[in-house]
C-alpha atoms as a PDB file:
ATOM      1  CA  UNK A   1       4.532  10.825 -33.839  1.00  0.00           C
ATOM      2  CA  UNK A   2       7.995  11.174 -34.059  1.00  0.00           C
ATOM      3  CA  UNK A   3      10.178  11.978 -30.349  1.00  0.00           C
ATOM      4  CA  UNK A   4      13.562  13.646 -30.014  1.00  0.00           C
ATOM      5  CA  UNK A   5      15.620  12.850 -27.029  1.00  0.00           C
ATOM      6  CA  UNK A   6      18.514  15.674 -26.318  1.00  0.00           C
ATOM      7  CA  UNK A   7      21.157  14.527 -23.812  1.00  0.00           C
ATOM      8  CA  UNK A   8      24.354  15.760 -22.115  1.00  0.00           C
ATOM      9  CA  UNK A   9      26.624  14.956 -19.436  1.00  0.00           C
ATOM     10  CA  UNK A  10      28.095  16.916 -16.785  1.00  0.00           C
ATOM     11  CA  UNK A  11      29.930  16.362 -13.250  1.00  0.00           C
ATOM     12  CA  UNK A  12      27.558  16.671 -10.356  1.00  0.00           C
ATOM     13  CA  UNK A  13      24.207  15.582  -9.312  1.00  0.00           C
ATOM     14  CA  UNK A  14      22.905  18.902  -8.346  1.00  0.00           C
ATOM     15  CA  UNK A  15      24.617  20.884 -11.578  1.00  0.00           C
ATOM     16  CA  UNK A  16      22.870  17.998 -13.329  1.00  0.00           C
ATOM     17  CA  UNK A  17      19.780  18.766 -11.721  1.00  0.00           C
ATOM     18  CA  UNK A  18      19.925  22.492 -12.284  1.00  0.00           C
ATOM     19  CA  UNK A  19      20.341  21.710 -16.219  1.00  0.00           C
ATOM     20  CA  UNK A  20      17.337  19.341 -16.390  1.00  0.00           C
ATOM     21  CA  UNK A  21      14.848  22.222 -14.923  1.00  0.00           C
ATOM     22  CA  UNK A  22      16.765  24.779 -17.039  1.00  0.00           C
ATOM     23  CA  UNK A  23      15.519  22.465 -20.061  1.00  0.00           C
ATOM     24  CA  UNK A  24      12.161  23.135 -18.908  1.00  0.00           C
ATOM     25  CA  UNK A  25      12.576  26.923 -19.780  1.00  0.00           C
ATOM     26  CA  UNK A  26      12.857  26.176 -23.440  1.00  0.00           C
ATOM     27  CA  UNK A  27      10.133  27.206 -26.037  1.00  0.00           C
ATOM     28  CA  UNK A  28       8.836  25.146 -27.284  1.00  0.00           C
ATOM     29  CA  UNK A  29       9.391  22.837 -23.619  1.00  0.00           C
ATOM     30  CA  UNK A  30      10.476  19.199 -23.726  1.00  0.00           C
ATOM     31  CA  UNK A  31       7.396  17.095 -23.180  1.00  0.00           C
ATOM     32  CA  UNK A  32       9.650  15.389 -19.983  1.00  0.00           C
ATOM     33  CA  UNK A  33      12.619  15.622 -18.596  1.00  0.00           C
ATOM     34  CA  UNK A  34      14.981  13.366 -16.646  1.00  0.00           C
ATOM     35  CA  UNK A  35      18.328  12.888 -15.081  1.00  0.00           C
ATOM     36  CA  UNK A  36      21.043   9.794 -13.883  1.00  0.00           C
ATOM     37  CA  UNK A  37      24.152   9.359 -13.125  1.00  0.00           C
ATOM     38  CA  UNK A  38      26.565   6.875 -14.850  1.00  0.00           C
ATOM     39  CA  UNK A  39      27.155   4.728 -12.035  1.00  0.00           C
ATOM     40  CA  UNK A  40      30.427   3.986 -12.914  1.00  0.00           C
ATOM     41  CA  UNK A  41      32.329   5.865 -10.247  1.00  0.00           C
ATOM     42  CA  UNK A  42      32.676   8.630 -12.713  1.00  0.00           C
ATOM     43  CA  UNK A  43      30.654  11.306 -10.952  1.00  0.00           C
ATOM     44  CA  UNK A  44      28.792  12.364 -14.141  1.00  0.00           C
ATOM     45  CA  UNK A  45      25.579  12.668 -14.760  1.00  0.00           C
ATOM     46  CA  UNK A  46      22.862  13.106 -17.549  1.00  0.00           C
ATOM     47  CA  UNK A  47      20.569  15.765 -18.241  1.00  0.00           C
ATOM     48  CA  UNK A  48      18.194  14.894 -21.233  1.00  0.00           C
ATOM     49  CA  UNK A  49      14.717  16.095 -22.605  1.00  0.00           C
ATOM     50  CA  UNK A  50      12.204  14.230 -24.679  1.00  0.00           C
ATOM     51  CA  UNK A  51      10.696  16.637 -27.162  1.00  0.00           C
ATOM     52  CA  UNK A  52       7.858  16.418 -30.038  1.00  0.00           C
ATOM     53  CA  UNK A  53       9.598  17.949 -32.599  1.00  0.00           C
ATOM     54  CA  UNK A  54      13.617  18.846 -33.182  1.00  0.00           C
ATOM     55  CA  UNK A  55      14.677  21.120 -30.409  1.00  0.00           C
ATOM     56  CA  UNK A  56      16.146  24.004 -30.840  1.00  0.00           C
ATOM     57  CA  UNK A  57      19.666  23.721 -31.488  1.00  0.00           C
ATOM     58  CA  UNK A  58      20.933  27.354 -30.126  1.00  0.00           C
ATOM     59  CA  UNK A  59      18.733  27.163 -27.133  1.00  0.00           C
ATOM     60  CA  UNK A  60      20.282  23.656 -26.382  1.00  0.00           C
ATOM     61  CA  UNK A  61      24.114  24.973 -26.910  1.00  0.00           C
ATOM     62  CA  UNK A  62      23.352  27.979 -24.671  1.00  0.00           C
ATOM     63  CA  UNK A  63      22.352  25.978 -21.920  1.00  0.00           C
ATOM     64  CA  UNK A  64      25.185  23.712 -22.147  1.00  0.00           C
ATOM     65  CA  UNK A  65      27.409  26.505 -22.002  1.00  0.00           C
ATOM     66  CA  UNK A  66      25.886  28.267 -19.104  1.00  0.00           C
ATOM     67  CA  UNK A  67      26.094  25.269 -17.000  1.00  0.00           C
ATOM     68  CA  UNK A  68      29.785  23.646 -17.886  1.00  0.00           C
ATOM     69  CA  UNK A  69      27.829  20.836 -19.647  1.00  0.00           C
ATOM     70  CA  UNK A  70      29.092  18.748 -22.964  1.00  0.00           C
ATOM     71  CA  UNK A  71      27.371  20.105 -26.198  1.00  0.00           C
ATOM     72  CA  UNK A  72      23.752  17.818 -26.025  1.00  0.00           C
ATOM     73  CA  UNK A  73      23.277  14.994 -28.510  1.00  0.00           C
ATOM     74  CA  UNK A  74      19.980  14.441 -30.405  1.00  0.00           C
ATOM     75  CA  UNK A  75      18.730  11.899 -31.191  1.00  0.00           C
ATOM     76  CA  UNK A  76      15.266  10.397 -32.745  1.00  0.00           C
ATOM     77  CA  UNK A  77      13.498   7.805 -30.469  1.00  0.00           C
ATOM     78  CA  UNK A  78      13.302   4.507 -33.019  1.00  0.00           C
ATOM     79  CA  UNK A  79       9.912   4.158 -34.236  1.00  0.00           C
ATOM     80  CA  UNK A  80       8.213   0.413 -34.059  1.00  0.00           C
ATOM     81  CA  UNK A  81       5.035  -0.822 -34.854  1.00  0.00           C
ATOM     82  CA  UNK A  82       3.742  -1.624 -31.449  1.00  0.00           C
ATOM     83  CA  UNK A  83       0.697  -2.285 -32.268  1.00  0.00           C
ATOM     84  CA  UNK A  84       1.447  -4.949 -34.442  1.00  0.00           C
ATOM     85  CA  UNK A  85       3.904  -6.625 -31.773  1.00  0.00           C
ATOM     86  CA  UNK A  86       1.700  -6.383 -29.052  1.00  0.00           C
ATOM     87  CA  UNK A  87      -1.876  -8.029 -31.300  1.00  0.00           C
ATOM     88  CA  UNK A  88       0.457 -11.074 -31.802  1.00  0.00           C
ATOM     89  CA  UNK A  89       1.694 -11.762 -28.083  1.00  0.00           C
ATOM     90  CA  UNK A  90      -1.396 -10.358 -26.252  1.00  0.00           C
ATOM     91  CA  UNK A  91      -3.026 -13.352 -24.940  1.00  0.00           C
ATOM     92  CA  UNK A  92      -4.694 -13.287 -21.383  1.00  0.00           C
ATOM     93  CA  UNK A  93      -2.425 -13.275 -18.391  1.00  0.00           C
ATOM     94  CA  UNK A  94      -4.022 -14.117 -15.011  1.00  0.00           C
ATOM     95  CA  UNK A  95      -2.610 -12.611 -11.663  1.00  0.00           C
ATOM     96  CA  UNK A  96      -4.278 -13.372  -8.692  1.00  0.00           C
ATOM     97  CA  UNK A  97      -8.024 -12.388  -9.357  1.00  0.00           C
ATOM     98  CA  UNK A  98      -6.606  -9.790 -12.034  1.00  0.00           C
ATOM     99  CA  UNK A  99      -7.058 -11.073 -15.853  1.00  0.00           C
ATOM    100  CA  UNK A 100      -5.532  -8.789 -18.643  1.00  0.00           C
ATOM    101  CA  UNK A 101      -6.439  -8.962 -22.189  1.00  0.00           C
ATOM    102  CA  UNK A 102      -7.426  -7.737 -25.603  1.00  0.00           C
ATOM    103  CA  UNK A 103     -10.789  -6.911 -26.667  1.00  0.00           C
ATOM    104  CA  UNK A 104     -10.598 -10.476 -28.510  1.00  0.00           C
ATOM    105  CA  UNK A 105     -10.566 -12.307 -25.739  1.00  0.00           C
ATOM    106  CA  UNK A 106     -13.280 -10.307 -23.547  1.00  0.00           C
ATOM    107  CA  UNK A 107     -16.199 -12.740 -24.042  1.00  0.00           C
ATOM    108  CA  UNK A 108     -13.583 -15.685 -22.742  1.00  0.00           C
ATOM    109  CA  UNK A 109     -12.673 -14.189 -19.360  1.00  0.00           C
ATOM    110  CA  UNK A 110     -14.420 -15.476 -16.511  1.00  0.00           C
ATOM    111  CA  UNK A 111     -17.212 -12.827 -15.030  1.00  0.00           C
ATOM    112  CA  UNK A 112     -15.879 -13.696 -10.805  1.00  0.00           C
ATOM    113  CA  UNK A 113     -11.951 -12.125 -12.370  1.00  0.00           C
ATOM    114  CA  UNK A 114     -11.053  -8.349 -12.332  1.00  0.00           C
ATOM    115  CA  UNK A 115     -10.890  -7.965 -16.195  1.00  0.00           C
ATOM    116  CA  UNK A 116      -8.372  -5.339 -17.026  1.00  0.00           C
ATOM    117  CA  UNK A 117      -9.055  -4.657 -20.820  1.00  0.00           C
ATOM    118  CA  UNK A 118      -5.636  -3.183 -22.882  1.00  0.00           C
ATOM    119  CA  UNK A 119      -6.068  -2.853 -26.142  1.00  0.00           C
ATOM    120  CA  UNK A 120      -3.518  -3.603 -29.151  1.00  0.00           C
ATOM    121  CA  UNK A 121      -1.414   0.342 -28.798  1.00  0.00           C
ATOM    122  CA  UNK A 122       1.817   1.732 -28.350  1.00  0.00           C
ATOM    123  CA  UNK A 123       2.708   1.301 -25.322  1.00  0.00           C
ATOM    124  CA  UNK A 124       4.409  -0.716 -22.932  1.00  0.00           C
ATOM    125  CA  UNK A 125       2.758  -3.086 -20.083  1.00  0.00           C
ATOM    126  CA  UNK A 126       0.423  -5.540 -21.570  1.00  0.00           C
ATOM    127  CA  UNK A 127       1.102  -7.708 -18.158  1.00  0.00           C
ATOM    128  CA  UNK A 128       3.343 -10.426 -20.344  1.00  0.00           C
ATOM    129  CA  UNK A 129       6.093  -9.156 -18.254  1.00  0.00           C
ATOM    130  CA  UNK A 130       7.558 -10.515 -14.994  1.00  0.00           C
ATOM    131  CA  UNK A 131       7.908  -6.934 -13.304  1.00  0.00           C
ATOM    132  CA  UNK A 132       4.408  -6.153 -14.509  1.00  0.00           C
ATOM    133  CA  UNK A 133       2.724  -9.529 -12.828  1.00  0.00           C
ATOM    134  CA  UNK A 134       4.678  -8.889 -10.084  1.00  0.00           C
ATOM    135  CA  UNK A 135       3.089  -5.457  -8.865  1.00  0.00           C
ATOM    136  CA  UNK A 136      -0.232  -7.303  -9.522  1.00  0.00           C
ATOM    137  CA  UNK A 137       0.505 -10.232  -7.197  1.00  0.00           C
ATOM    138  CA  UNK A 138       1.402  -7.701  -4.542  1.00  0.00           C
ATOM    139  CA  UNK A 139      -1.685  -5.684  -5.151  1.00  0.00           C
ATOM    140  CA  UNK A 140      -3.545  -9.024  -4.600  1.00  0.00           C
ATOM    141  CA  UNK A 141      -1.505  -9.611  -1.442  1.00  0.00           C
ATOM    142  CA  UNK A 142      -2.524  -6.231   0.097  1.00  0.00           C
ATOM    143  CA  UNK A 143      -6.010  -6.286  -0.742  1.00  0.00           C
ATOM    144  CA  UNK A 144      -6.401  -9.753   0.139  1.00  0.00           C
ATOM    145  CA  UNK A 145      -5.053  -8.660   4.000  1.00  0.00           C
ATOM    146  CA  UNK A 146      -7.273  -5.753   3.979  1.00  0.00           C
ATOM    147  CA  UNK A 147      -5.635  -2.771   2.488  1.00  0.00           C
ATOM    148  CA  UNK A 148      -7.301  -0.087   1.243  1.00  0.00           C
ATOM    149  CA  UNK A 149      -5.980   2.762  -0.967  1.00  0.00           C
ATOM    150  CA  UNK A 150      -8.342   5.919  -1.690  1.00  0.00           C
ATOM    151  CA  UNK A 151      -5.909   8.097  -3.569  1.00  0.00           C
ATOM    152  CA  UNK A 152      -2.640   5.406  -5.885  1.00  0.00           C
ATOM    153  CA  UNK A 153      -0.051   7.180  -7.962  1.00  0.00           C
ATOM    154  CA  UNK A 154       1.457   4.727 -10.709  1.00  0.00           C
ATOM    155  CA  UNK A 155       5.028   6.184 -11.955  1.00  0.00           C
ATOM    156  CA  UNK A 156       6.149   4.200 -14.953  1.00  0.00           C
ATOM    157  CA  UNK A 157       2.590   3.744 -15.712  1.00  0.00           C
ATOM    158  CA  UNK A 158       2.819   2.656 -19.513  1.00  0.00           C
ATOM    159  CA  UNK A 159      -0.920   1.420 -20.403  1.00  0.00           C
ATOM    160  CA  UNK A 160      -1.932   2.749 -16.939  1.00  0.00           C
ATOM    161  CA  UNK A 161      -2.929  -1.418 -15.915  1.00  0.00           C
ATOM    162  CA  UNK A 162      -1.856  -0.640 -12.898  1.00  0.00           C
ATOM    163  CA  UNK A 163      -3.603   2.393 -11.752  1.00  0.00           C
ATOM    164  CA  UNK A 164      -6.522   0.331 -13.604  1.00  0.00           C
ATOM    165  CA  UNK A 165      -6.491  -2.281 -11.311  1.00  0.00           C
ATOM    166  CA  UNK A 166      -5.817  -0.202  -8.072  1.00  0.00           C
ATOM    167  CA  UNK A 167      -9.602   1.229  -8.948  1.00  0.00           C
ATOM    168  CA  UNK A 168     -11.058  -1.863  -9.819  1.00  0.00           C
ATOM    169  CA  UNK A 169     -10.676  -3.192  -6.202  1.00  0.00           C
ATOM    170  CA  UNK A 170     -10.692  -0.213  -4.237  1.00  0.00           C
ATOM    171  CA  UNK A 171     -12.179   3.392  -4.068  1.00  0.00           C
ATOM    172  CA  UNK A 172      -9.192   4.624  -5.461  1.00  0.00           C
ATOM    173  CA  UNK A 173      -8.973   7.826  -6.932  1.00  0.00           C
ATOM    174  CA  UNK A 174      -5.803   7.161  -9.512  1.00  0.00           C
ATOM    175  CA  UNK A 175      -2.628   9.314 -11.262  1.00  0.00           C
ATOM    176  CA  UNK A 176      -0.733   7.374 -14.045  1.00  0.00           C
ATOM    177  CA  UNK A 177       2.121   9.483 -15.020  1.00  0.00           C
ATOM    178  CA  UNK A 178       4.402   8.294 -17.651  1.00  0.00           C
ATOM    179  CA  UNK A 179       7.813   9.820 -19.628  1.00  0.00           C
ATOM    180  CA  UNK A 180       6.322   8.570 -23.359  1.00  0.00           C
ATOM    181  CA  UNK A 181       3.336  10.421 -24.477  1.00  0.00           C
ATOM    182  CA  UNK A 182       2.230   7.524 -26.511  1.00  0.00           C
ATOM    183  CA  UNK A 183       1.472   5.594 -23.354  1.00  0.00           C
ATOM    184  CA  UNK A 184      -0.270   8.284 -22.092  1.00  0.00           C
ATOM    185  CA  UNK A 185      -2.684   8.240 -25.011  1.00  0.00           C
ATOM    186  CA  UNK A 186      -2.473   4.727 -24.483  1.00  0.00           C
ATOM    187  CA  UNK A 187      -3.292   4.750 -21.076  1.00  0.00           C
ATOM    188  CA  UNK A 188      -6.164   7.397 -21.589  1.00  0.00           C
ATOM    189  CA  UNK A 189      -7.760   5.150 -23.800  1.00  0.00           C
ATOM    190  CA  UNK A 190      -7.173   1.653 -21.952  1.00  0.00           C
ATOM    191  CA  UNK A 191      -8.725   4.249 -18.572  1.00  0.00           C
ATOM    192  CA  UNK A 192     -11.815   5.339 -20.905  1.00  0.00           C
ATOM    193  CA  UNK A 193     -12.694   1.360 -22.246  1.00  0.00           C
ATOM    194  CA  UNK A 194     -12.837   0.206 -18.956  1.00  0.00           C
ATOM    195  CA  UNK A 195     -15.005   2.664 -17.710  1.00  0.00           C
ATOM    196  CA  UNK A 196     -12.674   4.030 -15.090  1.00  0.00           C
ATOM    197  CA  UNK A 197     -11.876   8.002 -16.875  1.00  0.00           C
ATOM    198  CA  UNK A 198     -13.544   9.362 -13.591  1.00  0.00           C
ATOM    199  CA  UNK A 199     -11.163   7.702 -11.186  1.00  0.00           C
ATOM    200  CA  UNK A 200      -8.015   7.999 -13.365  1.00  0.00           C
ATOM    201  CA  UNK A 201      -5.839  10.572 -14.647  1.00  0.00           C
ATOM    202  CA  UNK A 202      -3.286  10.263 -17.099  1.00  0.00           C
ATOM    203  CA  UNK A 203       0.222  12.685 -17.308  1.00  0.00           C
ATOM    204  CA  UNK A 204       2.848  12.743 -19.480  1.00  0.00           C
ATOM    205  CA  UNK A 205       6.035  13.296 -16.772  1.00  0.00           C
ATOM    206  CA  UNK A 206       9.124  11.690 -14.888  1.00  0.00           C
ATOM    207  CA  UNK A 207       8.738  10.347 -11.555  1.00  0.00           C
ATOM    208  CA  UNK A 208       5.916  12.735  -9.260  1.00  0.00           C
ATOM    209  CA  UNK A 209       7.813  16.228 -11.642  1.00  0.00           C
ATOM    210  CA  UNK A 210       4.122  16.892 -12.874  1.00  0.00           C
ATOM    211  CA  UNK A 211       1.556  19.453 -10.940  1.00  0.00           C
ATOM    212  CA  UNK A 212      -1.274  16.700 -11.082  1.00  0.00           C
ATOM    213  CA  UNK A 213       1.032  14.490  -9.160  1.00  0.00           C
ATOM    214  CA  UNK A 214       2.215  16.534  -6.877  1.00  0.00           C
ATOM    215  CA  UNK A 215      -1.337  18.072  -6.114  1.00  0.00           C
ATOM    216  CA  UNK A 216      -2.742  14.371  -5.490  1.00  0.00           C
ATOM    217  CA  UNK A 217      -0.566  13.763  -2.383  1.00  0.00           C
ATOM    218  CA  UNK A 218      -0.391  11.752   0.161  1.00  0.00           C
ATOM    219  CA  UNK A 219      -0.757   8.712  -1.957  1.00  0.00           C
ATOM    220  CA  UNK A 220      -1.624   5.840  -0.054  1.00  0.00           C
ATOM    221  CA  UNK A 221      -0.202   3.528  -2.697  1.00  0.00           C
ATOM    222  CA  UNK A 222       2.817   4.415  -4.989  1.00  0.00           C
ATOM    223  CA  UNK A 223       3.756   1.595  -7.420  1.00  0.00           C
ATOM    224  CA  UNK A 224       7.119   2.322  -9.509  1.00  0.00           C
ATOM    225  CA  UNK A 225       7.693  -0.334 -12.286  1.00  0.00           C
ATOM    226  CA  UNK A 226      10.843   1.304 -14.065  1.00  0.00           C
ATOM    227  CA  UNK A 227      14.296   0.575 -13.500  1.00  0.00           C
ATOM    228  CA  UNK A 228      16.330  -0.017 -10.558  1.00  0.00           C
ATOM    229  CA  UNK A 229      18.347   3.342 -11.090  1.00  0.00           C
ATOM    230  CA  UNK A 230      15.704   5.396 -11.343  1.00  0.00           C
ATOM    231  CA  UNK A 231      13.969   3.544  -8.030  1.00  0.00           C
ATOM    232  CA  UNK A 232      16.930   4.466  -6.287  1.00  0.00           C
ATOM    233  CA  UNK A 233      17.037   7.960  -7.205  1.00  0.00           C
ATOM    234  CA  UNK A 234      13.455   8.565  -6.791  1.00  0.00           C
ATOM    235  CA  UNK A 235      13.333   7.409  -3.190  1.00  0.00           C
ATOM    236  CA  UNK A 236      12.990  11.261  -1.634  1.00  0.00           C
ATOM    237  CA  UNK A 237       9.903  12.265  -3.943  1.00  0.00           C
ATOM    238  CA  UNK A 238       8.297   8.515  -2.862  1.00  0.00           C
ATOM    239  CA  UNK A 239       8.289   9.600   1.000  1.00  0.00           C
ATOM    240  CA  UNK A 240       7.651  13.245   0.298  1.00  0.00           C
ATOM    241  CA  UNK A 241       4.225  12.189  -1.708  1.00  0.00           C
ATOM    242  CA  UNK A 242       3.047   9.639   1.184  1.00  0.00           C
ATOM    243  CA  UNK A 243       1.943   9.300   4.509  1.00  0.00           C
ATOM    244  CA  UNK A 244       2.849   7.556   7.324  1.00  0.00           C
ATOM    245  CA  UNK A 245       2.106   3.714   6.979  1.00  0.00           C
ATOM    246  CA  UNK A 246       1.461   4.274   3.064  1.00  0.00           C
ATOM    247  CA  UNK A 247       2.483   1.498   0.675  1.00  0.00           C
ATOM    248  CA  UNK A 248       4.938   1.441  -2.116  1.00  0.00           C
ATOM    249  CA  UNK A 249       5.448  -1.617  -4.877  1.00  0.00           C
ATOM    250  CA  UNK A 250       8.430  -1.109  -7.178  1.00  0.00           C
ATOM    251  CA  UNK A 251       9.327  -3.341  -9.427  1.00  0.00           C
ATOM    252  CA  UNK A 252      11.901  -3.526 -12.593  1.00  0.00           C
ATOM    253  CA  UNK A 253      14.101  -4.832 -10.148  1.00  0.00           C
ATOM    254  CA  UNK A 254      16.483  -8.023 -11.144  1.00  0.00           C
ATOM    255  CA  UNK A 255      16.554 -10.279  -7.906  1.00  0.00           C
ATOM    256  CA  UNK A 256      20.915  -9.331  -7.799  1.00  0.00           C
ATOM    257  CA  UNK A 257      19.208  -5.513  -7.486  1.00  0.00           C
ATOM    258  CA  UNK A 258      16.840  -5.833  -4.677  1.00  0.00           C
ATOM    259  CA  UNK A 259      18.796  -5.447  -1.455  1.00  0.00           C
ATOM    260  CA  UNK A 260      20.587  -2.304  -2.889  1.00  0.00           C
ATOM    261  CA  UNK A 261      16.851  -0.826  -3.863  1.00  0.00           C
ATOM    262  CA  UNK A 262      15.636  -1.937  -0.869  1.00  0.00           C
ATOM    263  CA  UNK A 263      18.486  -0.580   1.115  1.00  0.00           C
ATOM    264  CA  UNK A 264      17.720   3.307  -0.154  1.00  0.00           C
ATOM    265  CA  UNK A 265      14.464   2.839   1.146  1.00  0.00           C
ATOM    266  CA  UNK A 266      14.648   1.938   4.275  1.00  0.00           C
ATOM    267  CA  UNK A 267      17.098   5.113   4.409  1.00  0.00           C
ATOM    268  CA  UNK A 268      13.839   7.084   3.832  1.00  0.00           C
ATOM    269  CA  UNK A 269      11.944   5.141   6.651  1.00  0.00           C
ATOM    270  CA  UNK A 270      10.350   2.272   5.021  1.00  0.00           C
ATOM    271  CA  UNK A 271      10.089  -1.399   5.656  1.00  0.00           C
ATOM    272  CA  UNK A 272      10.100  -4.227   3.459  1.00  0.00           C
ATOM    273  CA  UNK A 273       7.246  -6.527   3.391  1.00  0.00           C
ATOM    274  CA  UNK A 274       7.419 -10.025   1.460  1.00  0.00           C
ATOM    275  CA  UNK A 275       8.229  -9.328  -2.028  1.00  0.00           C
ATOM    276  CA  UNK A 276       7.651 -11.166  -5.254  1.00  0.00           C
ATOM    277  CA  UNK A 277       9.874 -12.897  -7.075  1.00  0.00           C
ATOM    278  CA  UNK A 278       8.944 -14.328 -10.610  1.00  0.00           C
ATOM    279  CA  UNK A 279      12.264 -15.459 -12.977  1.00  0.00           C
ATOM    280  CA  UNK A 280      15.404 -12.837 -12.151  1.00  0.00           C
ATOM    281  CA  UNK A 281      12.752 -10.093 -11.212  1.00  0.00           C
ATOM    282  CA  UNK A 282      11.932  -8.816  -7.807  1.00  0.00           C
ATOM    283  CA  UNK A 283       9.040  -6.525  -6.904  1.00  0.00           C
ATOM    284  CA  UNK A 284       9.394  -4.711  -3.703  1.00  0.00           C
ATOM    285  CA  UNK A 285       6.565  -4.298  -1.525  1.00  0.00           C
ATOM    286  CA  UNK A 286       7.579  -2.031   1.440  1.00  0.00           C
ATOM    287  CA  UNK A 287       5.526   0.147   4.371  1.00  0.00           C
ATOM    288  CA  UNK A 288       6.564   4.096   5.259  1.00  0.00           C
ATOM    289  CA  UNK A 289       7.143   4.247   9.007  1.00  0.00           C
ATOM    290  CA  UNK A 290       5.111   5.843  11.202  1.00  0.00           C
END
């Protein structure tokens, strides 16, 4: 299915802000929408939309004009064949008790490991990467100690392996949202063969901007795997969607990144617990005051 991404820039994070819900209002409505600044000192900021199908280009230039923004650029979203890259480098990576893999290798995977079964799709977090083994280690970490979630939102969720393994160990009632509506078919699917679709739900949206989201607070576990921008940024609606002593791990993080991230954080009452640290990535595992 082919996406459309309109973006514009404009002075101001809450005239930024203002733009992005305005994008909302739009028939037919983006599928998400976002916003970031350019951290370069310049005090701009993006607005952008990721649509289904061309938006509509009077619609778009109205907007921009009502709120002082440049006239938005559109773009198509490149198209791969995921599924092709991903059935060549999916072989079974083991984190802690977790084990993720195709359906190839389900008949090889030890019957004591947490088997976390993600098919060949497109979509992102097959658990190859470093920021993706990460949040698992520090899920293994707090279940190991004792922890126990009952209700886990995963932002970022891409094949939802996260929210997947949240329920595997605990009685965790799950929310995968995620800004691509390809890995939220994904993640439906990868939910449904591993017999967890009554435990987990799956949302197409940015950060906890969805009503499912938002209507599943106080999460006792957030995990964040995105960027360390958009960690930063997302801080406020991370402590407005938990309770005291709730647990976040956010990863995406180069180990250069991690105080700053960390920093924000603890702004919004929370303290750092030992991270991970696998190559240049960091995942943060921190604990809301209270």
């Amino acid at each position: 299915m082919p996406l459309f991404r309109a973006t514009t820039a404009l002075e101001g994070e809450a005239r930024a802000r203002a733009l992005r819900d305005a994008l909302d209002t739009l028939d037919p409505a983006p599928l998400a929408s976002d916003l970031h600044d350019h951290d370069d000192g310049s005090g701009l900021w993006d607005a952008d939309g990721l649509f289904d199908a061309p938006p509509d280009p009077a619609g778009l230039a109205l907007l921009a004009r009502l709120h002082g923004a440049a006239d938005f650029a559109v773009t198509r979203v490149e198209d791969r064949d995921w599924v092709a890259q991903v059935r060549a480098e999916l072989t079974p990576v083991h984190a802690g008790r977790f084990v993720v893999h195709g359906s190839h290798d389900r008949e090889r995977i030890a019957v004591n490991r947490v088997r976390l079964e993600i098919e060949a799709a497109q979509a992102f977090g097959t658990g190859h990467h470093a920021t993706t083994q990460g949040c698992l280690v520090a899920l293994e970490r707090l279940a190991r100690r004792g922890f126990v979630a009952r209700s886990v939102a995963d932002i970022g969720g891409g094949t939802g392996v996260l929210a997947m393994a949240a329920a595997s160990v605990w009685p965790a009632v799950a929310i995968a949202g995620d800004i691509d509506p390809l890995a939220t078919a994904t993640a439906r699917e990868n939910v449904a063969a591993n017999g967890l679709g009554g435990r987990i739900a799956c949302v197409t949206a940015a950060g906890l901007r969805h009503p499912r989201l938002r209507a599943g607070a106080p999460y006792d576990l957030v995990f964040a795997n995105i960027l360390a921008g958009p960690l930063r940024r997302l801080a406020p609606e991370v402590a407005a969607h938990q309770p005291p002593h709730g647990m976040a791990i956010l990863s995406g993080i180069l180990a250069r990144q991690a105080a700053a991230v960390s920093a924000v954080y603890r702004a919004w009452d929370y303290r750092a617990e030992r991270p991970v640290r696998i190559g240049e990535w960091v995942t943060l595992v921190l604990r809301r005051g209270g």
